[in-house]
Protein backbone atom coordinates (compact mmCIF):
# COMPACT_ATOMS: atom_id res chain seq x y z
CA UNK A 1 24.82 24.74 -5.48
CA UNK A 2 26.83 27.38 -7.19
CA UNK A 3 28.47 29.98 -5.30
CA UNK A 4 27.61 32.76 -7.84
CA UNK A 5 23.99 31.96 -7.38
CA UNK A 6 23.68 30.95 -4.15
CA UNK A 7 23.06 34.38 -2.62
CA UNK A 8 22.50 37.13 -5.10
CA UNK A 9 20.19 37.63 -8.03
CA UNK A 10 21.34 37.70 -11.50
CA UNK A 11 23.01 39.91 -12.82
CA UNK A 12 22.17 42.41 -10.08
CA UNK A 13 25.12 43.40 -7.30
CA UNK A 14 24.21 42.65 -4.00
CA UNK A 15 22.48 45.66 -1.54
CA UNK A 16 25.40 46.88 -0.20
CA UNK A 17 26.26 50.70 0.75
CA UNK A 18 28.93 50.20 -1.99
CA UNK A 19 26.51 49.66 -4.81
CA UNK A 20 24.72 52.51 -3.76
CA UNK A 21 26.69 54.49 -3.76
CA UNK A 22 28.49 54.16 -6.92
CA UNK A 23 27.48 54.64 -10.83
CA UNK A 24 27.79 51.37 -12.42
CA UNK A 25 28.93 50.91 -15.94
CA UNK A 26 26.75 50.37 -19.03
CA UNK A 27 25.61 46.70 -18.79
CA UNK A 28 27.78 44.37 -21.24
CA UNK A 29 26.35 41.91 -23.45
CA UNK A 30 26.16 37.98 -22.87
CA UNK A 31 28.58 35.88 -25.06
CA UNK A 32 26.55 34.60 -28.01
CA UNK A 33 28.47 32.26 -30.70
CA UNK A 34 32.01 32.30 -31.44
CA UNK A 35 34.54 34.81 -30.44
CA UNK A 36 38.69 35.13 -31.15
CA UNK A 37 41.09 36.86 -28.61
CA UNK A 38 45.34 36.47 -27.95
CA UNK A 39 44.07 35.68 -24.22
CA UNK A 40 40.81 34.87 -22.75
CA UNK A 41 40.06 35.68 -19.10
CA UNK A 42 37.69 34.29 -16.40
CA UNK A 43 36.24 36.84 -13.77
CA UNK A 44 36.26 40.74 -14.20
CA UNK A 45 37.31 41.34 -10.98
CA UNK A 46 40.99 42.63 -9.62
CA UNK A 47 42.72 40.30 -10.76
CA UNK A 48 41.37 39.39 -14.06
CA UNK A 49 40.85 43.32 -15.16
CA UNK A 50 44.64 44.28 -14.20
CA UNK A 51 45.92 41.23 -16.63
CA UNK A 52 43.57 42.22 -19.43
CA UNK A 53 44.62 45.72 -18.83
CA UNK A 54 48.09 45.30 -18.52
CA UNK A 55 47.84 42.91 -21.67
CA UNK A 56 46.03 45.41 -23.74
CA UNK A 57 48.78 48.20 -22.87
CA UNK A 58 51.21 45.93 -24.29
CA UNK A 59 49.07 45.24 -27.34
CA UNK A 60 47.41 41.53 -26.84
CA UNK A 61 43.51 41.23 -27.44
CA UNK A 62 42.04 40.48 -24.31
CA UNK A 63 38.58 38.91 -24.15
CA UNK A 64 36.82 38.57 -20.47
CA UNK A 65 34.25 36.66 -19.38
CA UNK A 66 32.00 37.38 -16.05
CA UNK A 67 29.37 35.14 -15.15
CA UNK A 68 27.55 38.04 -13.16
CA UNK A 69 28.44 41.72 -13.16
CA UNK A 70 31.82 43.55 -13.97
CA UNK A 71 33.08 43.79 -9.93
CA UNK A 72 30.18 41.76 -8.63
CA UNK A 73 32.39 39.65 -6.21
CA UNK A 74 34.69 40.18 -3.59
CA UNK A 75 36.42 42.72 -5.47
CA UNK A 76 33.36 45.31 -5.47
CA UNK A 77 31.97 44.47 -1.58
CA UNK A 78 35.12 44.09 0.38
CA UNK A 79 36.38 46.06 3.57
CA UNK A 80 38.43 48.35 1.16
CA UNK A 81 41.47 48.33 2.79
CA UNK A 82 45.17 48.32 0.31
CA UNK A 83 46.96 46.48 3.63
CA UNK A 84 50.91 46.39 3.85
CA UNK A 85 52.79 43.20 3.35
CA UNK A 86 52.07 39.82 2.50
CA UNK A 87 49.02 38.03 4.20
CA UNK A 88 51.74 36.05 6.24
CA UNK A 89 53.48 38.34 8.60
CA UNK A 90 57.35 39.14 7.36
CA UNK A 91 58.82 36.74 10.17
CA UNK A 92 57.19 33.93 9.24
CA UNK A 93 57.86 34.24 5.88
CA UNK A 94 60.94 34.39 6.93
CA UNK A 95 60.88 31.11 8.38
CA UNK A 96 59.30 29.55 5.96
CA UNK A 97 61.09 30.86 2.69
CA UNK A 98 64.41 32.36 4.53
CA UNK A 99 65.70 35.93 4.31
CA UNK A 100 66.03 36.91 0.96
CA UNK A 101 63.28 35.06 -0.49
CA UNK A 102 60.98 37.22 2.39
CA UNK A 103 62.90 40.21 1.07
CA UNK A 104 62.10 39.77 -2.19
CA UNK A 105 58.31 39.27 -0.89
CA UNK A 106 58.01 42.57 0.89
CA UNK A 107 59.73 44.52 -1.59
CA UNK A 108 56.69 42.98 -4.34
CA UNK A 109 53.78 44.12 -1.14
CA UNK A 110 54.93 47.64 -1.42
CA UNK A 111 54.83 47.34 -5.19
CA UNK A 112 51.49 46.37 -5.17
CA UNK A 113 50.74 49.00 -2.65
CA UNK A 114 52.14 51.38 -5.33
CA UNK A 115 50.91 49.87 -8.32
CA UNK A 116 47.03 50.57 -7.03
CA UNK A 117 47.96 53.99 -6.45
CA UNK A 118 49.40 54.83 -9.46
CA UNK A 119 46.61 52.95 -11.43
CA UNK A 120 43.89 55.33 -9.43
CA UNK A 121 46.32 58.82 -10.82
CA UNK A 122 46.54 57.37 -13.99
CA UNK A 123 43.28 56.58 -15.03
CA UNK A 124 41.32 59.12 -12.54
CA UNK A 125 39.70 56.81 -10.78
CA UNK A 126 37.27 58.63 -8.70
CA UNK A 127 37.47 55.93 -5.28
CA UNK A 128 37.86 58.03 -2.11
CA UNK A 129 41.40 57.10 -1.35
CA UNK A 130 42.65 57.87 1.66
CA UNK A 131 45.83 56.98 3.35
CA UNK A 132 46.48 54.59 7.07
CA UNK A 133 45.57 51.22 8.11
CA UNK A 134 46.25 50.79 12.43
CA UNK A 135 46.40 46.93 13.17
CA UNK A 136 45.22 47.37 17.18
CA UNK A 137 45.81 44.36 19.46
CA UNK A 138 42.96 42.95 21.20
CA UNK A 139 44.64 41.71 24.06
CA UNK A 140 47.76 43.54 25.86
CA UNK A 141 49.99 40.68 24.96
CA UNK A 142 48.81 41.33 21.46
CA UNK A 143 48.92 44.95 21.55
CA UNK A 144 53.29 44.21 22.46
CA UNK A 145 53.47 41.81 19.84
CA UNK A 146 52.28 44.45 17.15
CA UNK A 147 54.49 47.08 18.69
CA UNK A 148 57.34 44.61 18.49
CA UNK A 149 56.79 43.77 14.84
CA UNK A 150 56.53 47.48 13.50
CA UNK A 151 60.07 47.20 15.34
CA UNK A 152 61.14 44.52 13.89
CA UNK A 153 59.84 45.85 9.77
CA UNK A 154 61.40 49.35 10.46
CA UNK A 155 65.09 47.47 11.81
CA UNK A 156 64.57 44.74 8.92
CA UNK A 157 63.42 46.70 5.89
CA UNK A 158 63.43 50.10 6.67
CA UNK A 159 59.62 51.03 7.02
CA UNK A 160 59.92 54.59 8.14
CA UNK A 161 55.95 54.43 7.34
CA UNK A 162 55.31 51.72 9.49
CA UNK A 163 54.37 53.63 13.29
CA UNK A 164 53.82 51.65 16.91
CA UNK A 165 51.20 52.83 18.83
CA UNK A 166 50.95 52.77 23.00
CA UNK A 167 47.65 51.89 24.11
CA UNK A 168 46.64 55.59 24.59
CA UNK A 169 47.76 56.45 20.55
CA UNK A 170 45.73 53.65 19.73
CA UNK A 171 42.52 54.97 21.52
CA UNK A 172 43.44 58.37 20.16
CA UNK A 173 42.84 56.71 16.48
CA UNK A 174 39.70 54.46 17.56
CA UNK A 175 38.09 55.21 20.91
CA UNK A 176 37.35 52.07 22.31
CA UNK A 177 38.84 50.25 25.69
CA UNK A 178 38.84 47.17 23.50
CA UNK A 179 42.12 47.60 21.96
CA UNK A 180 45.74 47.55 23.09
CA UNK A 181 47.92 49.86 20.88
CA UNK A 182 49.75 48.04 18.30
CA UNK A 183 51.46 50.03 14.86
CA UNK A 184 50.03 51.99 11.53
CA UNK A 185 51.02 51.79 8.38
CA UNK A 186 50.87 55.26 6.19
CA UNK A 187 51.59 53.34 3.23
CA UNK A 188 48.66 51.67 3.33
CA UNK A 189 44.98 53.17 2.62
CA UNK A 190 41.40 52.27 2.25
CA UNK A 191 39.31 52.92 -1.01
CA UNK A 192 35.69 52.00 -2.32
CA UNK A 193 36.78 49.04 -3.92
CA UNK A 194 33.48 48.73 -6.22
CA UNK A 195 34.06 52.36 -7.37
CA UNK A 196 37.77 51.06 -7.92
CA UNK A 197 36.92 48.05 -9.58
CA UNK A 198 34.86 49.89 -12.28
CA UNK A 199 37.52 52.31 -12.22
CA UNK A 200 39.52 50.15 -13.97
CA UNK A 201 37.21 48.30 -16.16
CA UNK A 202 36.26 51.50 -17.46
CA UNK A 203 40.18 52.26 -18.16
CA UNK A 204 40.68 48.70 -20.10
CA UNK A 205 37.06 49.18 -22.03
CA UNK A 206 38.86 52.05 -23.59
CA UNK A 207 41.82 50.18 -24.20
CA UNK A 208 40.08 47.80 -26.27
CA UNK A 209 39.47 45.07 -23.62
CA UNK A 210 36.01 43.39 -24.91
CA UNK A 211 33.92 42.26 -21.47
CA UNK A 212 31.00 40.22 -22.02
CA UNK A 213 28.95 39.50 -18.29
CA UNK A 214 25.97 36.99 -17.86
CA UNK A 215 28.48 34.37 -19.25
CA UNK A 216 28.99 31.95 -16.95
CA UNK A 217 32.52 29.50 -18.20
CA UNK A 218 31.27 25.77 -18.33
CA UNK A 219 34.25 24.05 -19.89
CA UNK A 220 38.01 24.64 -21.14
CA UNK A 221 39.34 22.45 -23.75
CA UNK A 222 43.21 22.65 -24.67
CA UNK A 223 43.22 21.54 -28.19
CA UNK A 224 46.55 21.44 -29.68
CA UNK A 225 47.29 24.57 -31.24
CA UNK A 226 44.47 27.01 -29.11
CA UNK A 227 42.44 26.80 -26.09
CA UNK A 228 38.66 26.89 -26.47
CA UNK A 229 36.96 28.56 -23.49
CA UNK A 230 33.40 27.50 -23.56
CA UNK A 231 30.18 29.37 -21.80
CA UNK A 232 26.46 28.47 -21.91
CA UNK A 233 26.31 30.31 -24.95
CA UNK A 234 29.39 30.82 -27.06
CA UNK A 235 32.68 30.37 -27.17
CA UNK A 236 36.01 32.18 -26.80
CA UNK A 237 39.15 30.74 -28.60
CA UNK A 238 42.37 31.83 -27.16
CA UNK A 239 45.81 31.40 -27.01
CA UNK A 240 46.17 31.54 -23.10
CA UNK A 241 43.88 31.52 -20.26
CA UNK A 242 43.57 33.73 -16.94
CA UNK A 243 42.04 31.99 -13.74
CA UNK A 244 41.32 35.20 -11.66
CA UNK A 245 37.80 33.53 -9.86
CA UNK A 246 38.69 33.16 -6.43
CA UNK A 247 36.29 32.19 -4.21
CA UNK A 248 34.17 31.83 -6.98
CA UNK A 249 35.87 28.95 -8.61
CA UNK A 250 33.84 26.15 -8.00
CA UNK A 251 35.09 23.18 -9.69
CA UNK A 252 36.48 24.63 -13.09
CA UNK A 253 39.55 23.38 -12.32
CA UNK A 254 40.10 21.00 -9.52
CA UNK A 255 43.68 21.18 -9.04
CA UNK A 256 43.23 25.07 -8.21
CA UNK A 257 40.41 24.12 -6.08
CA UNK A 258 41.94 21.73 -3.77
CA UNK A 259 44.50 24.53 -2.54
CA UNK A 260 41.11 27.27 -2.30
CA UNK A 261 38.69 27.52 0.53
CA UNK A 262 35.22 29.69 -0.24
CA UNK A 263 34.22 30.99 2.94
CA UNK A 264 31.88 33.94 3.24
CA UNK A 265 32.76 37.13 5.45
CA UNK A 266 29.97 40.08 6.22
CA UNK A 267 29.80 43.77 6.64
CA UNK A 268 27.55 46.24 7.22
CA UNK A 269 27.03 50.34 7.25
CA UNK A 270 25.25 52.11 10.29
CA UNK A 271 23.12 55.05 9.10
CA UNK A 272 25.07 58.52 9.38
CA UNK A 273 26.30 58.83 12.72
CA UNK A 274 26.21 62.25 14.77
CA UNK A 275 29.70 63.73 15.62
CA UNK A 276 29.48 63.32 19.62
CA UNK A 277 29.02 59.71 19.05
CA UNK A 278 32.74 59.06 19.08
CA UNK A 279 33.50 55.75 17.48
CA UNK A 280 34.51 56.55 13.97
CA UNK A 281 38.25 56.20 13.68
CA UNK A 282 40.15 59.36 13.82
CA UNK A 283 42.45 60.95 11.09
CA UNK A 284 39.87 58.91 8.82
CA UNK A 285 42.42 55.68 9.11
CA UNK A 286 40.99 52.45 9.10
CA UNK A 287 41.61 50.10 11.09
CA UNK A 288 41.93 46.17 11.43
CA UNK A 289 42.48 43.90 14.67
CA UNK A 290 44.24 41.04 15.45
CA UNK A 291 41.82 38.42 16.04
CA UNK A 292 42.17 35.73 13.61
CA UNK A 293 38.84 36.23 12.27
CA UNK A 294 39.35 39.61 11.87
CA UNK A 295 37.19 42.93 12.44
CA UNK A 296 37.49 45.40 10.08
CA UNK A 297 36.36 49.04 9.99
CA UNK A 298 36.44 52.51 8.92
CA UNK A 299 34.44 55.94 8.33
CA UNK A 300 32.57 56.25 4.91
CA UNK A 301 32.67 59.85 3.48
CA UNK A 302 29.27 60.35 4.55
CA UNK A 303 29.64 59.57 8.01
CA UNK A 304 28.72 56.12 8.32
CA UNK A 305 30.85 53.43 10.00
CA UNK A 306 31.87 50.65 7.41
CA UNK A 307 32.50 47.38 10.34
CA UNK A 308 33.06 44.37 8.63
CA UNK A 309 33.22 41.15 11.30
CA UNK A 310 31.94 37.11 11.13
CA UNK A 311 32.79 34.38 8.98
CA UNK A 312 30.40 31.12 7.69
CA UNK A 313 31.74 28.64 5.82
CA UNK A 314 28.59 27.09 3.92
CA UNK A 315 26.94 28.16 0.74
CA UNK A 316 24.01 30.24 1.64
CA UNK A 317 24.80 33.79 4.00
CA UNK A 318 22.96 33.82 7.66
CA UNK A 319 19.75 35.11 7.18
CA UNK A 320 20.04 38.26 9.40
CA UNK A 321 23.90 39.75 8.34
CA UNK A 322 23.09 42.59 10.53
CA UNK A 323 22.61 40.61 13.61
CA UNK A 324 25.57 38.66 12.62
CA UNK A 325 27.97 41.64 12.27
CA UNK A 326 25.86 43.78 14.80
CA UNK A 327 27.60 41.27 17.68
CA UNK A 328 31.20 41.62 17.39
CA UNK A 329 30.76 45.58 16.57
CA UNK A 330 29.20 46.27 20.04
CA UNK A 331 32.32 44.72 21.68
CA UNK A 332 33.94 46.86 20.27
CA UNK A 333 31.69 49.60 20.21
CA UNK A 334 28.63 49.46 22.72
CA UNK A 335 27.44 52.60 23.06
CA UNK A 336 25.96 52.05 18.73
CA UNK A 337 23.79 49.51 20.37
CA UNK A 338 20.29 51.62 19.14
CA UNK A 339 21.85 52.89 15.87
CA UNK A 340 20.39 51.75 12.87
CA UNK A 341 21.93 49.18 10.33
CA UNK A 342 21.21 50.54 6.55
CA UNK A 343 23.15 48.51 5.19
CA UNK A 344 24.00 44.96 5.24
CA UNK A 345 26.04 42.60 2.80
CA UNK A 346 28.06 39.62 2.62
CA UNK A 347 30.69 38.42 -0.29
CA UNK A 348 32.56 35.24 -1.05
CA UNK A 349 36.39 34.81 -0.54
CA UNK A 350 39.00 32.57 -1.30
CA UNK A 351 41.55 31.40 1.80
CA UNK A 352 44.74 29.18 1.32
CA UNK A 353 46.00 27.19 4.41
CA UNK A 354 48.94 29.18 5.08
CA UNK A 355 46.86 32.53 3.78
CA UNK A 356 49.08 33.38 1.27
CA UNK A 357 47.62 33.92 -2.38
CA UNK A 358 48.42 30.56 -4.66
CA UNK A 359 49.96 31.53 -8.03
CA UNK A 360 50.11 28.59 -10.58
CA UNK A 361 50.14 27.26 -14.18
CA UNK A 362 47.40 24.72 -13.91
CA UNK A 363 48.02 23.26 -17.94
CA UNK A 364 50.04 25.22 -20.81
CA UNK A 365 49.20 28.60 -21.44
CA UNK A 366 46.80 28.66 -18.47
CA UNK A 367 47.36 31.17 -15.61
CA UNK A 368 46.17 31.50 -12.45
CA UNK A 369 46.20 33.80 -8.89
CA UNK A 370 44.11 33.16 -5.97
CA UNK A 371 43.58 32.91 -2.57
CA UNK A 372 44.17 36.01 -1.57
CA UNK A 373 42.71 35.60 2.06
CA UNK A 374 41.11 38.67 2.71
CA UNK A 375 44.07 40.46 0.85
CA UNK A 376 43.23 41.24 -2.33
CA UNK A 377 42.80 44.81 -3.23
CA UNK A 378 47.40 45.42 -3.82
CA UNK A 379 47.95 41.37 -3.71
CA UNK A 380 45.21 40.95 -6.90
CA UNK A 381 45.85 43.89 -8.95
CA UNK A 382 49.73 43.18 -8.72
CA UNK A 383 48.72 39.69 -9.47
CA UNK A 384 46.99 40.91 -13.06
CA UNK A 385 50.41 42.71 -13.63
CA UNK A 386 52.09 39.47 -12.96
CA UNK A 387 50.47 37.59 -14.90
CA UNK A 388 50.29 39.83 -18.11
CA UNK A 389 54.05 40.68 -17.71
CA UNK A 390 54.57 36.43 -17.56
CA UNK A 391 52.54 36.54 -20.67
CA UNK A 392 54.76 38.89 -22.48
CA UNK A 393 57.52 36.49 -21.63
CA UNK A 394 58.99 37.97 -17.92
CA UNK A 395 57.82 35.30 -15.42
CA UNK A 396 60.22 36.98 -12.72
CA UNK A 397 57.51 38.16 -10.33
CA UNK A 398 55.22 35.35 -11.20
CA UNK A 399 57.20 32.74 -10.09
CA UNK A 400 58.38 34.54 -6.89
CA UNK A 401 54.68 34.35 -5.90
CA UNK A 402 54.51 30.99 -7.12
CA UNK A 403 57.45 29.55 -5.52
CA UNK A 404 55.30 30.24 -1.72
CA UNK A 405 55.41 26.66 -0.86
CA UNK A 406 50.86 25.57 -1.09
CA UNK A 407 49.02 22.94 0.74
CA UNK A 408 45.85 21.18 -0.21
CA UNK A 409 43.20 21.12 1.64
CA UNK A 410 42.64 17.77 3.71
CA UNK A 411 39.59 16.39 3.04
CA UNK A 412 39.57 17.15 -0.22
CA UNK A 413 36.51 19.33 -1.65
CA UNK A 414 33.70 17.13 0.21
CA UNK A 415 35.31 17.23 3.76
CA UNK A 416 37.13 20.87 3.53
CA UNK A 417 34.06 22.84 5.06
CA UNK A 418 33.64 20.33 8.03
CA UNK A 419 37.30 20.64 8.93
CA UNK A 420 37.46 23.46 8.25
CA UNK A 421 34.44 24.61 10.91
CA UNK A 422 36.33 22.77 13.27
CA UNK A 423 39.54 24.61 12.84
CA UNK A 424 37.37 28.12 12.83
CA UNK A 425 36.05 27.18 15.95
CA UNK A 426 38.90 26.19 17.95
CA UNK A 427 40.95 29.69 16.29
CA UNK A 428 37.62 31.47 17.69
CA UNK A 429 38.02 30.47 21.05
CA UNK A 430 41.17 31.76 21.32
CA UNK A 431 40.48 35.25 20.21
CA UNK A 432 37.79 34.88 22.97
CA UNK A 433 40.39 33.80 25.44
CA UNK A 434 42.73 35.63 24.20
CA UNK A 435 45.15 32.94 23.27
C-alpha cells in the first residue's frame, strides 16, 4: 500500500480547514515523455520548493516532480507552527555533539526561523503570520523543567526572546488547569502552512521552476554522465537529484528509508467559537505541550480552534479523526465537549529515532533532507536552502546538519511499525503518569 494513496483521492488535497480556506494554484500538468533540467526534484513540498527556488535564484533549471498536488502533504496540513530550535532540546545536543557543534546548531534554528520570514516579505506571501509559540508543561515537574530550560537558552545563547512562564502566566495565555507554566518563544510564530506552501511555489513558478504533479517517481537510474529520474509517464534527465519526500518516501531509496519512520498525526477545527467560551489562546500565540506525543493548538483568524493531538502508526487514518482528536482536546479543554467539529484531517510525517531531521548524500549528485519530526515548517525550508547552496558548491550548512550522528531503525522496514507501537505505547503511559 502506498502512503500517497492510502488515504486521499487523487490529485485532490485532503478536507481540511486549510484547503478551504485557501486559493489553490492552477493545476500543473502530468509528466508526459522526455524532459531536461540542471537538477530534478522529488516532492513539491518545503523542502523540495525552497531548493528549486533557491536553485533557480542562482540560475540552475529546476524541474519538480509531485506525485499528488503542489503542498498536498505534510507541508500544506500541518499544525503551522515555525518552532525555535532544533527538534532535540539544546542540552542534549549538547551531549550528544558537544558545545560548539550545539552552537553551531542553534545559531542554523534561528536562521531558519528567519529565513521563513523573510521568504513570506519577499515574495508577499499572504499566510496569516503571527508571532509566539508557549511550550506549557503538563505536569508541575514539567512545567520547572521548561522554566529551567528558557533559563538555561537565555544564560547559554542569549535568547532575550525566549520568556518563562509561572503557572498563572501560562493560564493567562491558555486557560486551562491542565498546564503548568513553562516559557514562550517570540521568535517563533504560527502560519497557514498550505497558504505558505503555495506561497512559495507560486514565487519559484515565476522564477522559471517547471512543476509537473500527478507524476508519481518509479525509478532513478545513475548512468554515468546524468541521472535519469523516471515516472509512470516520462522522464526527467538531470544532473543532480533532490530527495525532499518525507514521510512519503516509501521505498525509493532504501538507505533513506531505514533511518525514516511514516507515522500519521491528526487535527481538527471546531466551528467558530463564541468569545465567552474562553479556550482560545490569548495574544493569538500558539501553543504546544510537553507530552511526548504532543498536543498542538492555536486560534484560526476566524475564530476557530486549530487542536492537533493522536498519533497511528499504520497505513490507513482511524476512521473517525474527530473522535480521535476530540479525546485529548477535552482534557485539555472540557467545557468544548458539545461544540461542533467542522473540520477534521490527518497527514503523514516522517520521524528519526533521535527526532532530528537526517541530511544525506544517498549516491553522487543525489541529495536528501528528512525526518523532520513534526518540525518542518523553519527545519525544511532551511533545508531547500541547504541543499541548493551545497549544489552551488558551499556544503557548509549541509554537512553541519548531516554530521547529527542517525540511527536505523531496528527491525528494519517490516518490523519498524510493530516496535515502534510498542515504544509509542510505553512513551504514552508516561505522559499519562506523568513520568
Amino acid at each position: 500500500m502506498n502512503l500517497l494513496y492510502a488515504n486521499d483521492r487523487r490529485g485532490e488535497y485532503p478536507k481540511s480547514w486549510y484547503a478551504a480556506v485557501a486559493k489553490p494554484l492552477a493545476p500543473c500538468p502530468a509528466l508526459m515523455g522526455s524532459e531536461r533540467a540542471d537538477v530534478c526534484v522529488i516532492g513539491a513540498g518545503f523542502t523540495g520548493i525552497s531548493t528549486a527556488l533557491h536553485l533557480a535564484e542562482l540560475g540552475y533549471s529546476v524541474t519538480i516532480l509531485e506525485a499528488q498536488r503542489i503542498g498536498f502533504g505534510a507541508s500544506g496540513r500541518n499544525g503551522g507552527q515555525l518552532g525555535m530550535g532544533q527538534r532535540m532540546d539544546q542540552d542534549d545536543l549538547i551531549d550528544l555533539l558537544g558545545g560548539d557543534a550545539a552552537r553551531v546548531l542553534w545559531k542554523m534554528a534561528l536562521d531558519a526561523q528567519a529565513l521563513v520570514k523573510s521568504l513570506i516579505n519577499k515574495f508577499d506571501i499572504d499566510c496569516d503570520l503571527t508571532p509566539g509559540v508557549a511550550n506549557l508543561g503538563h505536569t508541575p515537574r514539567l512545567g520547572d523543567q521548561m522554566r529551567q530550560y528558557a533559563d538555561f537558552l537565555r544564560q547559554t545563547y542569549h535568547a532575550a526572546h525566549v520568556q518563562s512562564l509561572s503557572v498563572a502566566e501560562g493560564r493567562r495565555l491558555c486557560v486551562s488547569e491542565a498546564y503548568h507554566g513553562g516559557f514562550i518563544d517570540w521568535n517563533s510564530a504560527h502560519l497557514h502552512p498550505l497558504k505558505y506552501v503555495l506561497g512559495l511555489a507560486n514565487a519559484a513558478q515565476h522564477l522559471g521552476v517547471q512543476f509537473f504533479e500527478q507524476s508519481l517517481v518509479t525509478q532513478i537510474k545513475h548512468e554515468p554522465h546524468k541521472i535519469q529520474v523516471i515516472t509512470e509517464h516520462g522522464s526527467v534527465s538531470c544532473d543532480h537529484v533532490v530527495y525532499a519526500c518525507n514521510g512519503y518516501l516509501g521505498d525509493l531509496e532504501p538507505n533513506l528509508a531505514a533511518r525514516i519512520m511514516p507515522i500519521n498525526n491528526f487535527i481538527v477545527a471546531t466551528e467558530p467559537l463564541d468569545n465567552d467560551l474562553d479556550v482560545i489562546p490569548n495574544d493569538n500565540i500558539a501553543v504546544a505541550d510537553s507530552k511526548f506525543v504532543v498536543n498542538y493548538f492555536r486560534k484560526s483568524p476566524d475564530n476557530r480552534l486549530l487542536f492537533g493531538g493522536g498519533e497511528n502508526y499504520g497505513y490507513q487514518f482511524p476512521k473517525d479523526i474527530a473522535a480521535t482528536v476530540r479525546k485529548p482536546m477535552l482534557e485539555i479543554f472540557p467545557q468544548l465537549r458539545d461544540v461542533k467539529i467542522d473540520y477534521a484531517w490527518g497527514g503523514t510525517l516522517g520521524i528519526t529515532i533521535r527526532r532530528m531531521p537526517y541530511f544525506a548524500r544517498p549516491s553522487k549528485n543525489s541529495w536528501a533532507a528528512t525526518g523532520y519530526s513534526g518540525h518542518g515548517v523553519g527545519t525544511a525550508t532551511h533545508a531547500g536552502q541547504l541543499i541548493a547552496q551545497a549544489i552551488h558548491g558551499d556544503s557548509t550548512g549541509f554537512d553541519a546538519m548531516a554530521s547529527v550522528p542517525s540511527q536505523r531503525f531496528p527491525g528494519g522496514t517490516l518490523l519498524r511499525s510493530p516496535l515502534l507501537v510498542l515504544a509509542m505505547t510505553w512513551y504514552g503511559l508516561r505522559d499519562r503518569f506523568g513520568v
